[in-house]
N, C-alpha and C. Protein backbone atom coordinates (compact mmCIF):
# COMPACT_ATOMS: atom_id res chain seq x y z
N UNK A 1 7.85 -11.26 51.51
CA UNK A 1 8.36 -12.55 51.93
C UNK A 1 7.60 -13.65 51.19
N UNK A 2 8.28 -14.49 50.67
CA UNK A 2 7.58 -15.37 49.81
C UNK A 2 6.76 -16.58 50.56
N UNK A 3 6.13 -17.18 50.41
CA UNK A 3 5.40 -18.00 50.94
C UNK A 3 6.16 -19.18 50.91
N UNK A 4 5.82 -19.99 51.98
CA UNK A 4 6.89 -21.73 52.33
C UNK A 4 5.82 -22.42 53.81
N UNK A 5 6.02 -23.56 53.18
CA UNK A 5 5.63 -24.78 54.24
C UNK A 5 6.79 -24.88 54.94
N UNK A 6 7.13 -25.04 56.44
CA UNK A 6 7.91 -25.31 57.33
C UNK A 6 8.13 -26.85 58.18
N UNK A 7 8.79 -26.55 58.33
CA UNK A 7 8.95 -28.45 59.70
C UNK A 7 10.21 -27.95 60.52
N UNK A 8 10.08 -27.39 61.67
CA UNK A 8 11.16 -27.77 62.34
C UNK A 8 11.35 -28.75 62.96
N UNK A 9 12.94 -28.92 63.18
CA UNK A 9 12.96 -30.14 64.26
C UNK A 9 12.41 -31.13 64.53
N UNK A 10 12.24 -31.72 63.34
CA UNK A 10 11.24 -32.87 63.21
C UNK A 10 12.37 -34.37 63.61
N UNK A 11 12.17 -35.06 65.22
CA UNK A 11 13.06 -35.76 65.32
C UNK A 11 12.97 -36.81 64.56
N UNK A 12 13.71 -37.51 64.44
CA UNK A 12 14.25 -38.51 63.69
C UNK A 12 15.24 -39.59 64.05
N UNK A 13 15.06 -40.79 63.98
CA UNK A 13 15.67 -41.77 64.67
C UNK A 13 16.71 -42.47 63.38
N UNK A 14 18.06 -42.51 63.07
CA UNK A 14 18.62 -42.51 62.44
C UNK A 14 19.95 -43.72 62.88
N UNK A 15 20.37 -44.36 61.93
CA UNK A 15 22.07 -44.74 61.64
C UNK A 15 23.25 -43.98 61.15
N UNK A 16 23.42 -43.50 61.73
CA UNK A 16 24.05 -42.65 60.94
C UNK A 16 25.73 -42.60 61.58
N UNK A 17 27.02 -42.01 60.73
CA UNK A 17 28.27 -41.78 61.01
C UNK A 17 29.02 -42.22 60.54
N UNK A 18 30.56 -41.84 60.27
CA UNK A 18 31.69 -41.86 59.74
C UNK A 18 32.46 -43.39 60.09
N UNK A 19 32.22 -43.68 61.62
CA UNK A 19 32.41 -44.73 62.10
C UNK A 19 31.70 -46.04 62.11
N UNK A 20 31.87 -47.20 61.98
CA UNK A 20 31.01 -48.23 61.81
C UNK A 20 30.28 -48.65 63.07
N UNK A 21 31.05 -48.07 63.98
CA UNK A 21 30.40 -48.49 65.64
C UNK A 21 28.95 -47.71 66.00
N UNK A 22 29.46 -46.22 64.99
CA UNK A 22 28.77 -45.04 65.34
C UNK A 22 27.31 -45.35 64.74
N UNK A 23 27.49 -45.88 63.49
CA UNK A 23 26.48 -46.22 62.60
C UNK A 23 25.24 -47.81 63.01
N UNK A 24 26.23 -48.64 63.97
CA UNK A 24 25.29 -49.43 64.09
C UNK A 24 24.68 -48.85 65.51
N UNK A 25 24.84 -47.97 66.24
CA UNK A 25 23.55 -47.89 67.09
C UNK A 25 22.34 -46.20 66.33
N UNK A 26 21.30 -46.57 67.29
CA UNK A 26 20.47 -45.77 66.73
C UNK A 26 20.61 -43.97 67.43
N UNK A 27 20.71 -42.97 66.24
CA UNK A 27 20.72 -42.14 66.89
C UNK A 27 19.56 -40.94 66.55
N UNK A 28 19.25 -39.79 67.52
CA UNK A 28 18.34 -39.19 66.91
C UNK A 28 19.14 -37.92 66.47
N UNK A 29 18.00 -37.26 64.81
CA UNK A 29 18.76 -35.74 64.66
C UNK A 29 17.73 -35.37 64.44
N UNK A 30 17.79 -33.89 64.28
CA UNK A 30 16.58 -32.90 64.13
C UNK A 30 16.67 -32.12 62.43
N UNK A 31 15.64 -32.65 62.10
CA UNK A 31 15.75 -32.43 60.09
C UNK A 31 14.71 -31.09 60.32
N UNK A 32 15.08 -30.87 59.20
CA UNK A 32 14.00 -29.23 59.20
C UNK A 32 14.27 -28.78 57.65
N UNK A 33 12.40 -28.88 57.32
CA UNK A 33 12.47 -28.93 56.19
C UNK A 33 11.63 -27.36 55.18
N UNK A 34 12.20 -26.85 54.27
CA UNK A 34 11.43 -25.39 53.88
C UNK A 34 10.86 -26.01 52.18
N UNK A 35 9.51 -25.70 52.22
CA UNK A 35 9.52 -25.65 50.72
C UNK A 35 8.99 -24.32 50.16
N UNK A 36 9.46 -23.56 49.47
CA UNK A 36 8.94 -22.42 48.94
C UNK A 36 7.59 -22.93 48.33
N UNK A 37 6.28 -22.09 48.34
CA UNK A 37 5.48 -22.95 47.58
C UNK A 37 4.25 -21.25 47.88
N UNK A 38 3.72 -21.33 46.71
CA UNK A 38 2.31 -20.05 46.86
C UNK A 38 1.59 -20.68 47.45
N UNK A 39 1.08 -20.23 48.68
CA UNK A 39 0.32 -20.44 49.43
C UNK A 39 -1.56 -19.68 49.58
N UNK A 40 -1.28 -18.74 48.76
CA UNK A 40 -2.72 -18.02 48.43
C UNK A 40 -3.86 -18.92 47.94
N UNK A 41 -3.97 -19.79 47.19
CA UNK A 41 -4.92 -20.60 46.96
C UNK A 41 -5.57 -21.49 47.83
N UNK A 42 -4.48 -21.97 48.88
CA UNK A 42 -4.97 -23.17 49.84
C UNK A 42 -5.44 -21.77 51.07
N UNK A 43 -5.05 -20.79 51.40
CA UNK A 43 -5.40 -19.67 52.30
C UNK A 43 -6.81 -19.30 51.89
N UNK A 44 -7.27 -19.08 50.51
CA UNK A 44 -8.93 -19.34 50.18
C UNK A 44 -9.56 -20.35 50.06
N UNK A 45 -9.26 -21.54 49.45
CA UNK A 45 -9.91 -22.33 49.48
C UNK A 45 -10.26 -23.45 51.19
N UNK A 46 -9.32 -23.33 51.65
CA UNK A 46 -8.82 -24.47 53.17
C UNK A 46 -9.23 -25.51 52.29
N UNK A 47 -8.26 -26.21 51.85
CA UNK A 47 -8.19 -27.22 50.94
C UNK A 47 -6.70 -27.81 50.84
N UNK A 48 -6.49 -29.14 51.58
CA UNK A 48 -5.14 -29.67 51.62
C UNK A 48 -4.74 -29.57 50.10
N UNK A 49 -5.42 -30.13 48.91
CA UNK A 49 -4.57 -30.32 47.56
C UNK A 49 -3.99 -29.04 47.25
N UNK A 50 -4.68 -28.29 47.82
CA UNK A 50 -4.06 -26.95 47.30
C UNK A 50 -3.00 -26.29 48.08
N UNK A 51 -2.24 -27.59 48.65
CA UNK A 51 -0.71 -27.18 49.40
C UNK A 51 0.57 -28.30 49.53
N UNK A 52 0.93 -28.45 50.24
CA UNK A 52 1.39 -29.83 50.53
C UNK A 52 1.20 -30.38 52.20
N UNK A 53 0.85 -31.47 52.35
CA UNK A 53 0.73 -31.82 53.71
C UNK A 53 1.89 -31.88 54.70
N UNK A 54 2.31 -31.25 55.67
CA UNK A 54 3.42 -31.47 56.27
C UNK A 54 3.14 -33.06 57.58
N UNK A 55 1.93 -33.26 57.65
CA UNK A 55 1.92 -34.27 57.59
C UNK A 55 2.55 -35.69 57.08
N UNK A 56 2.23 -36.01 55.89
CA UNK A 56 2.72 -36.78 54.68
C UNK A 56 4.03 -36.02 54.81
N UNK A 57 4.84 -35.19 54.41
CA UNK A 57 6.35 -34.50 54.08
C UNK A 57 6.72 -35.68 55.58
N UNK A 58 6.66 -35.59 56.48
CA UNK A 58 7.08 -35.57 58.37
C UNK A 58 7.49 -37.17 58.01
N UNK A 59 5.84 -37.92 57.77
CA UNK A 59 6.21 -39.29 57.33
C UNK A 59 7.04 -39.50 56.14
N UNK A 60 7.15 -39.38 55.53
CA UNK A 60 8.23 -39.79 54.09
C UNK A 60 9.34 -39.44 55.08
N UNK A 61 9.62 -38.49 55.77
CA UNK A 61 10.94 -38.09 55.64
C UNK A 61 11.47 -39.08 56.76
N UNK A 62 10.74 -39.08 57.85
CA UNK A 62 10.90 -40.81 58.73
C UNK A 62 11.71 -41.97 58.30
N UNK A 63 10.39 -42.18 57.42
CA UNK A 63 10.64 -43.60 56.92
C UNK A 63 11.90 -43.51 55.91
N UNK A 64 12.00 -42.26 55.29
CA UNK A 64 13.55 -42.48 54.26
C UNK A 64 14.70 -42.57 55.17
N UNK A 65 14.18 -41.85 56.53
CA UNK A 65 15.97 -41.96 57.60
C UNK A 65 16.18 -43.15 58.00
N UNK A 66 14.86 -44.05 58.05
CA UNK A 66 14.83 -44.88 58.63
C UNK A 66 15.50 -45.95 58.03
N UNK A 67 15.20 -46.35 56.28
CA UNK A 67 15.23 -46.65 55.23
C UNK A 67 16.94 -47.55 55.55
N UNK A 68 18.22 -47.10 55.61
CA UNK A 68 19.25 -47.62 55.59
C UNK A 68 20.44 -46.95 56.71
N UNK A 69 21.56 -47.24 56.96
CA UNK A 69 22.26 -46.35 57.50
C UNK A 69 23.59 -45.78 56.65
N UNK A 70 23.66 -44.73 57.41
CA UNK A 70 24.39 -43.72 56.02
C UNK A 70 25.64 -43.30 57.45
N UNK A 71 27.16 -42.90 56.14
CA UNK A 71 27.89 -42.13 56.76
C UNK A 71 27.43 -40.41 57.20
N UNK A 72 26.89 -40.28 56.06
CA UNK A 72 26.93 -38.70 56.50
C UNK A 72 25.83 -37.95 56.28
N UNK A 73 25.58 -36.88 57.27
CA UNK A 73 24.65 -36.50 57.58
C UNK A 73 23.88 -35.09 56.19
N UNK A 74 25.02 -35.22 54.90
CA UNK A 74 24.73 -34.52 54.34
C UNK A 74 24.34 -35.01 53.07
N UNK A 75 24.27 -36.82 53.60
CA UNK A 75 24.12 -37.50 52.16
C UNK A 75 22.19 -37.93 52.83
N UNK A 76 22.07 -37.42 53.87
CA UNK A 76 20.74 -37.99 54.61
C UNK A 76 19.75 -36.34 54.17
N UNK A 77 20.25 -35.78 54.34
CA UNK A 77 19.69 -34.33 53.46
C UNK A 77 19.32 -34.46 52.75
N UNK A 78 20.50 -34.84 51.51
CA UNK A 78 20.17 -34.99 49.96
C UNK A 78 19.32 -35.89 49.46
N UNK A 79 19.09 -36.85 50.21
CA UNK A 79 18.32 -37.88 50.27
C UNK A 79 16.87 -37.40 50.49
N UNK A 80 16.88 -36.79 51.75
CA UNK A 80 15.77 -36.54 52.27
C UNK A 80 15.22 -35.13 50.85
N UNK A 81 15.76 -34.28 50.47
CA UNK A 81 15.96 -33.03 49.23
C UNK A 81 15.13 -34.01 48.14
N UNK A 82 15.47 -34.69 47.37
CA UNK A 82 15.21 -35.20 46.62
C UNK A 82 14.01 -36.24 46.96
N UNK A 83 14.00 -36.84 47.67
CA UNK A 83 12.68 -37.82 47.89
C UNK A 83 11.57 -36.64 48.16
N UNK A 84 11.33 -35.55 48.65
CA UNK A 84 10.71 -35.11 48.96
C UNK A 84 10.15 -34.32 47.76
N UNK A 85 10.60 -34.36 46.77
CA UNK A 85 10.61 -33.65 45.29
C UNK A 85 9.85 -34.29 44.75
N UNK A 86 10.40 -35.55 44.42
CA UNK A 86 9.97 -36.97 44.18
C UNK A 86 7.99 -37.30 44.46
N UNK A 87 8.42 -37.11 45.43
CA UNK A 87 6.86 -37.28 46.10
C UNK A 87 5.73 -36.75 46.08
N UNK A 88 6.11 -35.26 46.44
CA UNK A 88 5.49 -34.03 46.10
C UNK A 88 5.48 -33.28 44.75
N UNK A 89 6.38 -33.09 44.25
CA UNK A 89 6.55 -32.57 43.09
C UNK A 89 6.83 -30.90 43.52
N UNK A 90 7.12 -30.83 44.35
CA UNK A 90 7.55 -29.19 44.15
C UNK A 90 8.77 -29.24 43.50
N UNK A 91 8.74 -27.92 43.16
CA UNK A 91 10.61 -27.36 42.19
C UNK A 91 11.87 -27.03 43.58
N UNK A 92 11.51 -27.15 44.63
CA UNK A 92 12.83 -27.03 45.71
C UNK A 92 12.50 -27.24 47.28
N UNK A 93 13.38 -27.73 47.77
CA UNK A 93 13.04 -28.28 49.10
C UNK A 93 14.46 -27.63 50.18
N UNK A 94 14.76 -27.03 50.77
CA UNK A 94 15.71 -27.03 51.84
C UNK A 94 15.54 -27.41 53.13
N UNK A 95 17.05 -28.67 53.22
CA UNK A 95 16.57 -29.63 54.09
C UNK A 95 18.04 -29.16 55.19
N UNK A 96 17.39 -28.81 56.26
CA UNK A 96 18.64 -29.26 57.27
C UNK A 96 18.77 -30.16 58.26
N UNK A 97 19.61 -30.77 58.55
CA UNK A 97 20.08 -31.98 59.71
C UNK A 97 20.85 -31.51 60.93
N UNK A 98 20.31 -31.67 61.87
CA UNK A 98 21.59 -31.48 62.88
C UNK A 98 21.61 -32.58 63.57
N UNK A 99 22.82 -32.71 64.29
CA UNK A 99 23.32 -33.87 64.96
C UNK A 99 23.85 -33.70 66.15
N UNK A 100 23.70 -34.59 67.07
CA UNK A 100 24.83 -33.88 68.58
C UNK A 100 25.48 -35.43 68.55
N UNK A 101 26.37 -35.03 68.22
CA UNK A 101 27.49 -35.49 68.24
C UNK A 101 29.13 -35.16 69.30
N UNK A 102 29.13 -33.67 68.90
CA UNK A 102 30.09 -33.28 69.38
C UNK A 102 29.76 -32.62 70.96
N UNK A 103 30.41 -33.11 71.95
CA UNK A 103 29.93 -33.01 73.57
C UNK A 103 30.26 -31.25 73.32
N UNK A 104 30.89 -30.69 72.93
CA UNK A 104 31.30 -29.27 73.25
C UNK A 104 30.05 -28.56 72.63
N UNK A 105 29.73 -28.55 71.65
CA UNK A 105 28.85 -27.83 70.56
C UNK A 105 27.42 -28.74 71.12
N UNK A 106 26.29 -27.21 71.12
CA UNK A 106 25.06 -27.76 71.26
C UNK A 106 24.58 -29.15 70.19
N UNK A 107 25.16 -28.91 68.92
CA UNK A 107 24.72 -29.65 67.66
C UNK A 107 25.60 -29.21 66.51
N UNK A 108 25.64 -29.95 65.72
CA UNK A 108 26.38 -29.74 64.71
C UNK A 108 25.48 -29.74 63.43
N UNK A 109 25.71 -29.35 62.16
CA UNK A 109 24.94 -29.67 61.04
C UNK A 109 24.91 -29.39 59.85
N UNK A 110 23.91 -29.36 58.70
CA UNK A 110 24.26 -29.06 57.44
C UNK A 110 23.07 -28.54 56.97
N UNK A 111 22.98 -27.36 55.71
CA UNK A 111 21.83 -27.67 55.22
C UNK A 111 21.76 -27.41 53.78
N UNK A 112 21.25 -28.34 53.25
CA UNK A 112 21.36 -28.77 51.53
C UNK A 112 19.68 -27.82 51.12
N UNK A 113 20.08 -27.57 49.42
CA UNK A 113 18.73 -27.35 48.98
C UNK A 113 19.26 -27.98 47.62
N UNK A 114 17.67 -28.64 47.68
CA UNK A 114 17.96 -29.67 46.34
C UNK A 114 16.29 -29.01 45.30
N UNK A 115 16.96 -29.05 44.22
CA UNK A 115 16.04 -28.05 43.15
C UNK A 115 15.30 -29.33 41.72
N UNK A 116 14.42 -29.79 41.38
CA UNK A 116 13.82 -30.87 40.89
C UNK A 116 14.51 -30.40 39.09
C-alpha cells in the first residue's frame, strides 16, 4: 500500500450552487483530501519538512472555499486539486466534496484528482 497524507471531512463553510438563491447563503460540505506522498523519511527523521503539513493543506483549503462562490461543487475540487499542488508542490492530490443538499440522500458528491 503506498504511502498518503489524509484529511477527512474536513468541514468547510462554502457558497456554493446551481441556483443564485442557493449560492448566496452559506453552506457547509465535507472536502477530503489524499496525497500520495513517501512517507519513510519523515517516519525516521519526525521532521515536518520531510512531509506535508495537514495542518497548512486544512488551512489553504478553507480559505480557497472561502475565497468566492462557485456553482459547482466539482469546480470547488478542482480548485481545491490544484491550489493544493500549487502550494505544496506534490505531483497529485485527490480531492472529494460532499454536499447535503438532497433531503433523500445522506450527501451527495464528487471526487476529482488533479496531477501537477
Amino acid at each position: 500500500m503506498p504511502d498518503k497524507i489524509f484529511i477527512e471531512d474536513l468541514k468547510v463553510r462554502v457558497q456554493i450552487g446551481v441556483i443564485p438563491a442557493e449560492r448566496r447563503k452559506w453552506q457547509t460540505v465535507l472536502v477530503g483530501i489524499e496525497i500520495p506522498r513517501p512517507l519513510g523519511k519523515a517516519s525516521r527523521s519526525d521532521r515536518i519538512e520531510d512531509s506535508v503539513s495537514y495542518w497548512d493543506v486544512s488551512k489553504a483549503v478553507d480559505k480557497l472555499a472561502r475565497s468566492r462562490p462557485r456553482r459547482l461543487i466539482e469546480c470547488l475540487a478542482g480548485d481545491i486539486g490544484r491550489e493544493v499542488i500549487k502550494i505544496f508542490g506534490v505531483k497529485r492530490v485527490k480531492v472529494s466534496v460532499k454536499k447535503f443538499i438532497v433531503k433523500e440522500a445522506r450527501y451527495v458528491g464528487v471526487q476529482v484528482t488533479s496531477r501537477s
